[in-house]
PDB file of N, CA and C in Angstrom:
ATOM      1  N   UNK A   1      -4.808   0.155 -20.837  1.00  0.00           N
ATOM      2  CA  UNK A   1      -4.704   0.509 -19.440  1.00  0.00           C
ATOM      3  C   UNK A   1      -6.105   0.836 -18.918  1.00  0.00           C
ATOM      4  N   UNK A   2      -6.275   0.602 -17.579  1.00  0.00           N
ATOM      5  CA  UNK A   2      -7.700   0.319 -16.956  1.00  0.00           C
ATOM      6  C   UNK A   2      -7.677   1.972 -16.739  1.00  0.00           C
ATOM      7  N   UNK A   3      -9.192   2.537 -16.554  1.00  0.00           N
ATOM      8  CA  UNK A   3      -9.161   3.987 -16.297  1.00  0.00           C
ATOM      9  C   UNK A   3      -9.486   3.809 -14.829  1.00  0.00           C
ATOM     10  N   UNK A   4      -8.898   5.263 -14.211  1.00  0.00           N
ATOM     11  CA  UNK A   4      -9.276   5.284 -12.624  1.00  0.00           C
ATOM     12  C   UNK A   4     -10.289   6.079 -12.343  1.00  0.00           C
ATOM     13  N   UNK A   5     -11.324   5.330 -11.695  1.00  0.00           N
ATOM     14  CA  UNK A   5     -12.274   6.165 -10.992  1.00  0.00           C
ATOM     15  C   UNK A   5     -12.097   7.218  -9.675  1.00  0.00           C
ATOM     16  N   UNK A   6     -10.897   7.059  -8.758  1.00  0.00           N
ATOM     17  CA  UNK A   6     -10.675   6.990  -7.715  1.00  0.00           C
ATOM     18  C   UNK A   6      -9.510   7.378  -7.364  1.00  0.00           C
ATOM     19  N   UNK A   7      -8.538   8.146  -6.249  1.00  0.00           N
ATOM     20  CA  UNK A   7      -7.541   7.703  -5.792  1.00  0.00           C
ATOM     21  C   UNK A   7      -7.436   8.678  -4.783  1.00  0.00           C
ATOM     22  N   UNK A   8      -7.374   7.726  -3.692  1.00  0.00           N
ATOM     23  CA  UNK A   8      -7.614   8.176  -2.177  1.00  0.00           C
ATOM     24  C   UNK A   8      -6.227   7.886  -1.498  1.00  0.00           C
ATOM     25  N   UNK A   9      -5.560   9.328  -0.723  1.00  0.00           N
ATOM     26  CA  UNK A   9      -4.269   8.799   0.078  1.00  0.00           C
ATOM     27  C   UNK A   9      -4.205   8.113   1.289  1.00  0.00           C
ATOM     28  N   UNK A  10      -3.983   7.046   1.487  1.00  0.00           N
ATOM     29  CA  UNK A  10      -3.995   6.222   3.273  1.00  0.00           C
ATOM     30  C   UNK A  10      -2.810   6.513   3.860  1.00  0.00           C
ATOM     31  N   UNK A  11      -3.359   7.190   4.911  1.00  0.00           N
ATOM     32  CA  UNK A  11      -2.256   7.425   6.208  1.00  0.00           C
ATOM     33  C   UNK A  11      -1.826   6.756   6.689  1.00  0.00           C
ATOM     34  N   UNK A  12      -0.419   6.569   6.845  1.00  0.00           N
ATOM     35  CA  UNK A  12       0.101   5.683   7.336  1.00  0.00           C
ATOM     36  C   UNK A  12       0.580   5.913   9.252  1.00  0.00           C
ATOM     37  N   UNK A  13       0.127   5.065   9.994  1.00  0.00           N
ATOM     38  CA  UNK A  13      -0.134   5.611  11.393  1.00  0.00           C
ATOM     39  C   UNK A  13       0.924   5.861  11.899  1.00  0.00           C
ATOM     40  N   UNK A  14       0.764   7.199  12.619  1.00  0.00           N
ATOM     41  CA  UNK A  14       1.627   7.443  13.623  1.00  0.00           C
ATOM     42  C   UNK A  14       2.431   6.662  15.234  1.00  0.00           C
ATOM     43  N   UNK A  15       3.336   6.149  14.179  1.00  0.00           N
ATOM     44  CA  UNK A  15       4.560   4.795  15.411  1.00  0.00           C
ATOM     45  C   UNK A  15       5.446   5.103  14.553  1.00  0.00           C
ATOM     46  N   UNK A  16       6.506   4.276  15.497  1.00  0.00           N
ATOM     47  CA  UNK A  16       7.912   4.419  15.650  1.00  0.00           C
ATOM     48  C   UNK A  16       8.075   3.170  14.315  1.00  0.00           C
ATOM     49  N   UNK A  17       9.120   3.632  14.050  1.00  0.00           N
ATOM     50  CA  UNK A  17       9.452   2.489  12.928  1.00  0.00           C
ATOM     51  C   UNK A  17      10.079   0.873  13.558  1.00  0.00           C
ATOM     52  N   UNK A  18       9.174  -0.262  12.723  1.00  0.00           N
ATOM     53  CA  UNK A  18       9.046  -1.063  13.333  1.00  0.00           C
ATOM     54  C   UNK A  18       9.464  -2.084  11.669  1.00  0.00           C
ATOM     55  N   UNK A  19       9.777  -3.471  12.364  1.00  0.00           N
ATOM     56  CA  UNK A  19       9.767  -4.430  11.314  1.00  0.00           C
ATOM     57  C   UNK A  19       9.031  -4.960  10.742  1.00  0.00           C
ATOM     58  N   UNK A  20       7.575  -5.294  11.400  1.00  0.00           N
ATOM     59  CA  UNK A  20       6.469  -5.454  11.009  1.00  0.00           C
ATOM     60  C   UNK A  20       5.650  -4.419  11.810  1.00  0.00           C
ATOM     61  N   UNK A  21       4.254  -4.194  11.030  1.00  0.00           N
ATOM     62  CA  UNK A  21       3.349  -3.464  11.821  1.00  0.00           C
ATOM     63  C   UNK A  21       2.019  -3.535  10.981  1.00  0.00           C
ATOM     64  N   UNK A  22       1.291  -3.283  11.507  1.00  0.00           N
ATOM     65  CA  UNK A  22      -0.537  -3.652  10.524  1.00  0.00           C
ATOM     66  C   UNK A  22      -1.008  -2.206  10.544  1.00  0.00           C
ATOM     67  N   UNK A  23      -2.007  -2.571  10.091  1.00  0.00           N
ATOM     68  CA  UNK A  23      -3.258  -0.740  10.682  1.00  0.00           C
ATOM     69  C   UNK A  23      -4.421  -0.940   9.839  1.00  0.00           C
ATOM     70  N   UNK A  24      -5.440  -1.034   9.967  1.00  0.00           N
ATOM     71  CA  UNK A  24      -6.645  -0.721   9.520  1.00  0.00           C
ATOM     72  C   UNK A  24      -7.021   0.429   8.695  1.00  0.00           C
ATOM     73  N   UNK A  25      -7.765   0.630   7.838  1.00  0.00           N
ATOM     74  CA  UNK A  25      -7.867   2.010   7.286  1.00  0.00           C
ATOM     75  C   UNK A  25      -9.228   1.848   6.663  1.00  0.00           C
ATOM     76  N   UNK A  26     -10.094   2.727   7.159  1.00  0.00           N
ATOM     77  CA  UNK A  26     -11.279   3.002   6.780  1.00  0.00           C
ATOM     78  C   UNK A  26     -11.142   3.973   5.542  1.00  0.00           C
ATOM     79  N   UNK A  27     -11.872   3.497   4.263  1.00  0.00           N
ATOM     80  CA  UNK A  27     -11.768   4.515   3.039  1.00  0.00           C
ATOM     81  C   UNK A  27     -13.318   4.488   2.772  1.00  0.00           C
ATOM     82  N   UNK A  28     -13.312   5.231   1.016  1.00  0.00           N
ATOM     83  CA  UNK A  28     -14.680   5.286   0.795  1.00  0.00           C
ATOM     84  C   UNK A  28     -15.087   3.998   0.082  1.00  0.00           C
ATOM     85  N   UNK A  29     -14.401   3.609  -0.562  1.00  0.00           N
ATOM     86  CA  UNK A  29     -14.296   2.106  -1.093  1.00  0.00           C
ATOM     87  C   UNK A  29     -14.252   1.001  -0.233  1.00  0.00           C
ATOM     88  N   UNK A  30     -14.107   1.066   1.526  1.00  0.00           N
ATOM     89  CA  UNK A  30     -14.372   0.096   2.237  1.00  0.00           C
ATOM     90  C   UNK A  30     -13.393   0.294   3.352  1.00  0.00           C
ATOM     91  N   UNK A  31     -13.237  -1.123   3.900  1.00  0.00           N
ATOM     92  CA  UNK A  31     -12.438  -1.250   5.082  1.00  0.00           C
ATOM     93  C   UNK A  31     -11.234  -2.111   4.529  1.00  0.00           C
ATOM     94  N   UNK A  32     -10.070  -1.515   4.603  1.00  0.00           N
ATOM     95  CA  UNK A  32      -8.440  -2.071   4.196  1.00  0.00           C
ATOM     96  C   UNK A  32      -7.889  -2.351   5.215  1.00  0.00           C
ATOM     97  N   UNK A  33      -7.055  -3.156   5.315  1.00  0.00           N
ATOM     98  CA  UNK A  33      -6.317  -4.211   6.376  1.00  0.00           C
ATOM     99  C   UNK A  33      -5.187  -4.186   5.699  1.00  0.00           C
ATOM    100  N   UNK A  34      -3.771  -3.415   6.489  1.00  0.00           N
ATOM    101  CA  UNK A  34      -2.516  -3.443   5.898  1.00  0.00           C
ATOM    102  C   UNK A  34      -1.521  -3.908   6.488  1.00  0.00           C
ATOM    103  N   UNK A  35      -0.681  -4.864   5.949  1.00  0.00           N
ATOM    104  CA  UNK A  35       0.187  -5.259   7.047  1.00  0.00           C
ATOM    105  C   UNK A  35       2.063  -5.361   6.676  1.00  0.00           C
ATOM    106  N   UNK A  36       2.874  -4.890   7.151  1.00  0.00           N
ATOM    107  CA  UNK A  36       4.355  -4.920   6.525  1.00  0.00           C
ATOM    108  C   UNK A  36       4.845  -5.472   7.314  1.00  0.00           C
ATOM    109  N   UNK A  37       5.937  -6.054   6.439  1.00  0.00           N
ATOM    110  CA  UNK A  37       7.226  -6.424   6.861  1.00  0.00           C
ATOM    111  C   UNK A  37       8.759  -6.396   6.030  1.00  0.00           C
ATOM    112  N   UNK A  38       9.618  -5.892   6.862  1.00  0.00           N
ATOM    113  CA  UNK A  38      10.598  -5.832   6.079  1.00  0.00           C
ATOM    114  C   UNK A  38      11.631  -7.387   6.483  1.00  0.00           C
ATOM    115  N   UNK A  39      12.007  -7.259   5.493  1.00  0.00           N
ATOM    116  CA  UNK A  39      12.512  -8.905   5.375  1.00  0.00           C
ATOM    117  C   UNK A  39      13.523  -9.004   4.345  1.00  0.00           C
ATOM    118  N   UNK A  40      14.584  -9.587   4.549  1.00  0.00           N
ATOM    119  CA  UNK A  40      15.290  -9.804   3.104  1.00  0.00           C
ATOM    120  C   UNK A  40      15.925  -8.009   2.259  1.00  0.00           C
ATOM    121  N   UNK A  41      16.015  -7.339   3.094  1.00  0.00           N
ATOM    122  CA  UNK A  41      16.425  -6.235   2.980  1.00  0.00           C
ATOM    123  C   UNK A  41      15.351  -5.304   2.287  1.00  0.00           C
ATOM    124  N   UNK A  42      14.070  -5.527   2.161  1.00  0.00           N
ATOM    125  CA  UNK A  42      12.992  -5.199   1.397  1.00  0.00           C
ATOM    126  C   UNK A  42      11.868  -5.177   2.134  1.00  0.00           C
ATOM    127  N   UNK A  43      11.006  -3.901   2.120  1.00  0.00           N
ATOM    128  CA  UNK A  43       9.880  -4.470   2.241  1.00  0.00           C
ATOM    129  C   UNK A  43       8.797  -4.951   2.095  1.00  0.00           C
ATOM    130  N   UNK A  44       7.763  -5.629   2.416  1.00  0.00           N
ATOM    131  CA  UNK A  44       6.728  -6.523   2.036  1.00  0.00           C
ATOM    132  C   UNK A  44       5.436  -5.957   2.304  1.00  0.00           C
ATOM    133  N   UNK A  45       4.526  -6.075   1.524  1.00  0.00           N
ATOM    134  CA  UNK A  45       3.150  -5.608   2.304  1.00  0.00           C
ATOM    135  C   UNK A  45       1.549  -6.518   1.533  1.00  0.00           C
ATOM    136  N   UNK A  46       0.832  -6.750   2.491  1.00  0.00           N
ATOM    137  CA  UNK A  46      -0.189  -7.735   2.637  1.00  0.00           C
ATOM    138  C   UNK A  46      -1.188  -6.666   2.717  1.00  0.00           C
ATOM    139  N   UNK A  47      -2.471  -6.820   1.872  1.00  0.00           N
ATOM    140  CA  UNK A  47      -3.298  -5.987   1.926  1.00  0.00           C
ATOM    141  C   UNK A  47      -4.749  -6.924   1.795  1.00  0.00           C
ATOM    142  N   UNK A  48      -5.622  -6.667   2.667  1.00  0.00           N
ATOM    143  CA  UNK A  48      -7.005  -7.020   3.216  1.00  0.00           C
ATOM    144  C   UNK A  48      -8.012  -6.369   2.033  1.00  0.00           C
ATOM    145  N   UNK A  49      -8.893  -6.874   1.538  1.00  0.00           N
ATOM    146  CA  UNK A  49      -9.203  -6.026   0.963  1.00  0.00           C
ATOM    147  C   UNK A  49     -10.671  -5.936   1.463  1.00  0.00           C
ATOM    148  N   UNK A  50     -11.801  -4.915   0.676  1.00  0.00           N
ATOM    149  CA  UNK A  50     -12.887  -4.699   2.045  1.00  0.00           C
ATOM    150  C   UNK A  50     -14.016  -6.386   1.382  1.00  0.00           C
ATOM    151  N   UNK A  51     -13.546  -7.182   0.713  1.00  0.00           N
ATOM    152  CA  UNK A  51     -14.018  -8.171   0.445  1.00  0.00           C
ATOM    153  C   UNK A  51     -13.711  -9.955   1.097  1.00  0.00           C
ATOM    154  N   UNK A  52     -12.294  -9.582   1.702  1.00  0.00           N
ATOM    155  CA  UNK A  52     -11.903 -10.721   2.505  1.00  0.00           C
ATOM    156  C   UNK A  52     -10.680 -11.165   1.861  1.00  0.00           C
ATOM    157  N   UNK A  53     -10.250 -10.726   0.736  1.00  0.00           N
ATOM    158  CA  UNK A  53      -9.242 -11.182  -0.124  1.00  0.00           C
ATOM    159  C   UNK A  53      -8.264 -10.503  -0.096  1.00  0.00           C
ATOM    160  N   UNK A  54      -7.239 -11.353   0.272  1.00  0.00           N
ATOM    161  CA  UNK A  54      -5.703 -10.781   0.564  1.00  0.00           C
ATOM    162  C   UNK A  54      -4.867 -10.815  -0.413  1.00  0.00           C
ATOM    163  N   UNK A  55      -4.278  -9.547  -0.897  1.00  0.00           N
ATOM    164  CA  UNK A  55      -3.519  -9.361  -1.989  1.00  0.00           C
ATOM    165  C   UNK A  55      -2.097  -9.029  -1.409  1.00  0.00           C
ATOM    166  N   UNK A  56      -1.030  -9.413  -1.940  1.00  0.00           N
ATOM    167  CA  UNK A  56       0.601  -9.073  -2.134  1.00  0.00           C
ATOM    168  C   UNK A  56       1.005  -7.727  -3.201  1.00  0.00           C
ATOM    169  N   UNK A  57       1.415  -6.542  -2.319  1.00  0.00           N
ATOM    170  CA  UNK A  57       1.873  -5.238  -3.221  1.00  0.00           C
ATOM    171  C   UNK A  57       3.355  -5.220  -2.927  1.00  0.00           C
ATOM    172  N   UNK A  58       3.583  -4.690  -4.171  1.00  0.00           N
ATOM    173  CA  UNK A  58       4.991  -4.828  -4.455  1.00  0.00           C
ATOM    174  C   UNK A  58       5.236  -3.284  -3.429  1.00  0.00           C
ATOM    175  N   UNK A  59       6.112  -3.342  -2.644  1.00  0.00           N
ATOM    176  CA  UNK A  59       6.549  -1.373  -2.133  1.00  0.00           C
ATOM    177  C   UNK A  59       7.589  -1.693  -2.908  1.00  0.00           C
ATOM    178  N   UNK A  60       7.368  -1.082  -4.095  1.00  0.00           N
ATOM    179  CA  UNK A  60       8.340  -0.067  -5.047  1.00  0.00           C
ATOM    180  C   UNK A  60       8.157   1.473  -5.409  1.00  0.00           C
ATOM    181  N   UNK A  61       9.068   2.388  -5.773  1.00  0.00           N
ATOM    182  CA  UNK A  61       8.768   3.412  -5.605  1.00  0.00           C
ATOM    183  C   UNK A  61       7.993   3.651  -6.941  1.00  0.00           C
ATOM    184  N   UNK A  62       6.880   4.975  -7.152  1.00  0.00           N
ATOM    185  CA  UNK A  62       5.883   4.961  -8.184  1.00  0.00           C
ATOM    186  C   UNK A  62       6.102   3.976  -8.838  1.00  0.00           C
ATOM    187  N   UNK A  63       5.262   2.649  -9.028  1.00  0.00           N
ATOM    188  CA  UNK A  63       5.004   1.704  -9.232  1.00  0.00           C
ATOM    189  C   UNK A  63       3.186   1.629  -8.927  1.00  0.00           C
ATOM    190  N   UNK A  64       2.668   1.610  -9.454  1.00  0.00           N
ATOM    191  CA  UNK A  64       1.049   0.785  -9.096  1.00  0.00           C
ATOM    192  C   UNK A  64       1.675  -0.614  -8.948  1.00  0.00           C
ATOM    193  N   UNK A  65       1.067  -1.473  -8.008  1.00  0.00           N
ATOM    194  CA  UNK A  65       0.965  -3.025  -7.823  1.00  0.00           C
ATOM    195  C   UNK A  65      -0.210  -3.589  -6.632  1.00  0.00           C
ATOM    196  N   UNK A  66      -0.259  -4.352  -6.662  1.00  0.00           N
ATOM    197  CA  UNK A  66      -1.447  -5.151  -5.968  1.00  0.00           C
ATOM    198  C   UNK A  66      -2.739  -5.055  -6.729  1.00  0.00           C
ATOM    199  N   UNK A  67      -2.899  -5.539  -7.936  1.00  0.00           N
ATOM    200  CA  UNK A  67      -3.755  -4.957  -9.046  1.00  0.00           C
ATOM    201  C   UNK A  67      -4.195  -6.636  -8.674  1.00  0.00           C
ATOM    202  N   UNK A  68      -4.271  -7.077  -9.258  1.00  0.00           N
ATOM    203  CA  UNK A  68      -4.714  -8.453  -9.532  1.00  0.00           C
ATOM    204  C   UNK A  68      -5.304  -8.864 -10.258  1.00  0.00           C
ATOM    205  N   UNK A  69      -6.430  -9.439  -9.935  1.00  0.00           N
ATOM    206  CA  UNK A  69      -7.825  -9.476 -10.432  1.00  0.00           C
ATOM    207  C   UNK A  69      -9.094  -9.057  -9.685  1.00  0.00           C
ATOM    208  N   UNK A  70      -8.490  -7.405  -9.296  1.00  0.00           N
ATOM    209  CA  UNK A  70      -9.011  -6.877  -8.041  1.00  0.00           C
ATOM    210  C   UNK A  70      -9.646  -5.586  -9.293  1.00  0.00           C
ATOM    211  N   UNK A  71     -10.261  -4.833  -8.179  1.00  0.00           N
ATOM    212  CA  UNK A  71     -10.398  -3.234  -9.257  1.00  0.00           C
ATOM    213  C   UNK A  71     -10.062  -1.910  -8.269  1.00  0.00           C
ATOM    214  N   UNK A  72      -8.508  -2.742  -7.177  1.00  0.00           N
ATOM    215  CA  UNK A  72      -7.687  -2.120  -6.162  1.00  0.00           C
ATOM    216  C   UNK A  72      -6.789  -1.739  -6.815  1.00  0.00           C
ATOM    217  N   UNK A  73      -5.400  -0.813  -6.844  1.00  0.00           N
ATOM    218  CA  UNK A  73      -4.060  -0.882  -7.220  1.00  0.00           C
ATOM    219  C   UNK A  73      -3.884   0.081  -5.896  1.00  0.00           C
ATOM    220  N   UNK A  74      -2.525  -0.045  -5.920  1.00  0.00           N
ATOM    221  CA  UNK A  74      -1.374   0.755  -4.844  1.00  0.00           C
ATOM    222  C   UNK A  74      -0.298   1.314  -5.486  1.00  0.00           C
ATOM    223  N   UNK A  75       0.267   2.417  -5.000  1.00  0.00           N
ATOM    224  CA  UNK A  75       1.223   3.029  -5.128  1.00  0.00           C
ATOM    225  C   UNK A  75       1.684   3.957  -4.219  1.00  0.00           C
ATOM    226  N   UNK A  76       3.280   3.672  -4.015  1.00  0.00           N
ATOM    227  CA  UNK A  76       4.292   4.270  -3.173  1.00  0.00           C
ATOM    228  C   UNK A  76       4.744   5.411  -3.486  1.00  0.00           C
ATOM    229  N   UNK A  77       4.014   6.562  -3.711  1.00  0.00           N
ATOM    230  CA  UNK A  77       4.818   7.766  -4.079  1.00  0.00           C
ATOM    231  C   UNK A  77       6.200   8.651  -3.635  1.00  0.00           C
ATOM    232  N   UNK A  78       7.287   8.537  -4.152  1.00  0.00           N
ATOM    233  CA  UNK A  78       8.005   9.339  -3.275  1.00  0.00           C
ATOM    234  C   UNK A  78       8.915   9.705  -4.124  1.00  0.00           C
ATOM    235  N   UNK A  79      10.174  10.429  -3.736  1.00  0.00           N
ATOM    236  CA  UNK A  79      10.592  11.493  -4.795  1.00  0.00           C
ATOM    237  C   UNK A  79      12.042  10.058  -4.351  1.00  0.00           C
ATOM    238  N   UNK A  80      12.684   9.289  -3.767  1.00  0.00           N
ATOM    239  CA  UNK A  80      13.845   8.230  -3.403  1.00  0.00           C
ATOM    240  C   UNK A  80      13.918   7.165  -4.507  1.00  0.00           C
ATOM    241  N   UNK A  81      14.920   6.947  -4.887  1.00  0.00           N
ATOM    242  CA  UNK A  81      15.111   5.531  -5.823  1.00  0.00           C
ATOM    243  C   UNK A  81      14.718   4.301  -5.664  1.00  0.00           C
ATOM    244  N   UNK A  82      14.619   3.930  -4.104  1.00  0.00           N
ATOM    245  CA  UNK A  82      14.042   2.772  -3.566  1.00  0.00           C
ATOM    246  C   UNK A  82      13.364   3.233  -2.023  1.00  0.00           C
ATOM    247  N   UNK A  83      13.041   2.384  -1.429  1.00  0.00           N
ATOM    248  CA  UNK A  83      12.205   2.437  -0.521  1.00  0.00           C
ATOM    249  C   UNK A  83      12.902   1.435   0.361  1.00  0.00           C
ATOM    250  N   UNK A  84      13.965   1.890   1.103  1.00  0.00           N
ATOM    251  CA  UNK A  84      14.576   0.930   2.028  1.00  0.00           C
ATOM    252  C   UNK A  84      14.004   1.100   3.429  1.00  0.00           C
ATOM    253  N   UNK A  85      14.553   0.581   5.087  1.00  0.00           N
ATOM    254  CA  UNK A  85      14.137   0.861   6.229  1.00  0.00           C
ATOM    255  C   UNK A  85      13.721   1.618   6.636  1.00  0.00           C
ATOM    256  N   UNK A  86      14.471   2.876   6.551  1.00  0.00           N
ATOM    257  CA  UNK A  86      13.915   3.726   6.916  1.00  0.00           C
ATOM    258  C   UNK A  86      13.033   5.053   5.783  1.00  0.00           C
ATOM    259  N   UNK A  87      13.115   4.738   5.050  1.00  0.00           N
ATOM    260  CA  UNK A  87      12.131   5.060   4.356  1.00  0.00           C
ATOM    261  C   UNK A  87      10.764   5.070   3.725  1.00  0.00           C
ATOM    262  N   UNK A  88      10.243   4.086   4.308  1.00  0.00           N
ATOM    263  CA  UNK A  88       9.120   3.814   4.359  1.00  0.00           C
ATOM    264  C   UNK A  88       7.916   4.614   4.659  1.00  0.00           C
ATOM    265  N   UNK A  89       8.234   5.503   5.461  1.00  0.00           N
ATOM    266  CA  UNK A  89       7.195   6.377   6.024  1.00  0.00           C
ATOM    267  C   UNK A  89       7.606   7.610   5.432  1.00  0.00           C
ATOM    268  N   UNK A  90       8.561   7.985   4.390  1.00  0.00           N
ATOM    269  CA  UNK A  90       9.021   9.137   3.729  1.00  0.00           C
ATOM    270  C   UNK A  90       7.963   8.782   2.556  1.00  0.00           C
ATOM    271  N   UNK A  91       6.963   7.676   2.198  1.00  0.00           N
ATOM    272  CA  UNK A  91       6.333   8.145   0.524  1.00  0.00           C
ATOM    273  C   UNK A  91       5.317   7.924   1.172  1.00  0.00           C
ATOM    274  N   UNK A  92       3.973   8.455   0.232  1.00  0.00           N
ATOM    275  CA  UNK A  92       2.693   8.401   0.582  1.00  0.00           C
ATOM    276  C   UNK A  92       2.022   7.376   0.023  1.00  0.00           C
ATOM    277  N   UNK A  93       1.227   6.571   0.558  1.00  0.00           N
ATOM    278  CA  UNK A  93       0.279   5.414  -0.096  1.00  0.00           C
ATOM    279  C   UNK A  93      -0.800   5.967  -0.902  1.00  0.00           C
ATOM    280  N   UNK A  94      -0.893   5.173  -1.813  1.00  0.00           N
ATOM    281  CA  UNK A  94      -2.114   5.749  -2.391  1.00  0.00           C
ATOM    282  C   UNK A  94      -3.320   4.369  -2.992  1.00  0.00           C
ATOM    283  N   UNK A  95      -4.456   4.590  -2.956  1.00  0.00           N
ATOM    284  CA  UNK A  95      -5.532   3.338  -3.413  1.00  0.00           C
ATOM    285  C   UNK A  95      -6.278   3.951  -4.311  1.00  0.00           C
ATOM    286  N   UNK A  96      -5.829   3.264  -5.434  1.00  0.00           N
ATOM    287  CA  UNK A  96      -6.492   3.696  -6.610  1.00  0.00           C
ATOM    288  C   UNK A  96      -7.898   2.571  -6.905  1.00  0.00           C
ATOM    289  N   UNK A  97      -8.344   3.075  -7.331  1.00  0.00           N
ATOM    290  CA  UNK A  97     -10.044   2.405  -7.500  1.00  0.00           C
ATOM    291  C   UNK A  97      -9.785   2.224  -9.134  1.00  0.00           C
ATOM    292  N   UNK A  98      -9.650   1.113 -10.150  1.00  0.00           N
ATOM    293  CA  UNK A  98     -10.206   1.528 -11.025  1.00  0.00           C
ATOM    294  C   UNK A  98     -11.579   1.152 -11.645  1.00  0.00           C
ATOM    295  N   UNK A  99     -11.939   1.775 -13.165  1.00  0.00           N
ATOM    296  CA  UNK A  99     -13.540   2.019 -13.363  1.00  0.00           C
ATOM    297  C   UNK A  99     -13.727   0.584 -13.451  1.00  0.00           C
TER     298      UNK A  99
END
């Protein structure tokens, strides 16, 4: 397992719950570009990374994903079994850096 240098929480912006929605997020590791959609009873999320490269994260609950062949990961923290509609804005994001 990769060690983490890093792990910074991204706010997720203040709106109304929506089916899709984006947001920008300035961190110390760069500029992130986030974008969801729920679809297929699930939701989806597209992430910018501060290099130009767009990665696919799984929103599952504590789960790291969007790892790749990046030295990004994500994770959905929340205390819920899944992460349905309206729950989305009940867990906290998190961007892990690793070393």
């Amino acid at each position: 397992m990769r060690a983490i240098k890093s792990l910074e929480r991204i706010p997720f912006p203040a709106t109304e719950m929506q089916e899709n929605f984006s947001f920008d997020c300035i961190t110390e590791a760069g500029n992130f570009t986030f974008a969801f959609r729920f679809f297929n009873g699930r939701w989806n999320c597209w992430i910018t990374l501060p290099n130009g490269i767009m990665r696919k994260a799984g929103v599952y609950p504590n789960v790291v994903s969007g790892t790749g062949n990046s030295d990004y990961g994500f994770i959905f923290k929340t205390q819920l079994p899944e992460i349905g509609y309206n729950a989305l804005f009940l867990t906290e994001l998190y961007l892990i850096k690793w070393e």
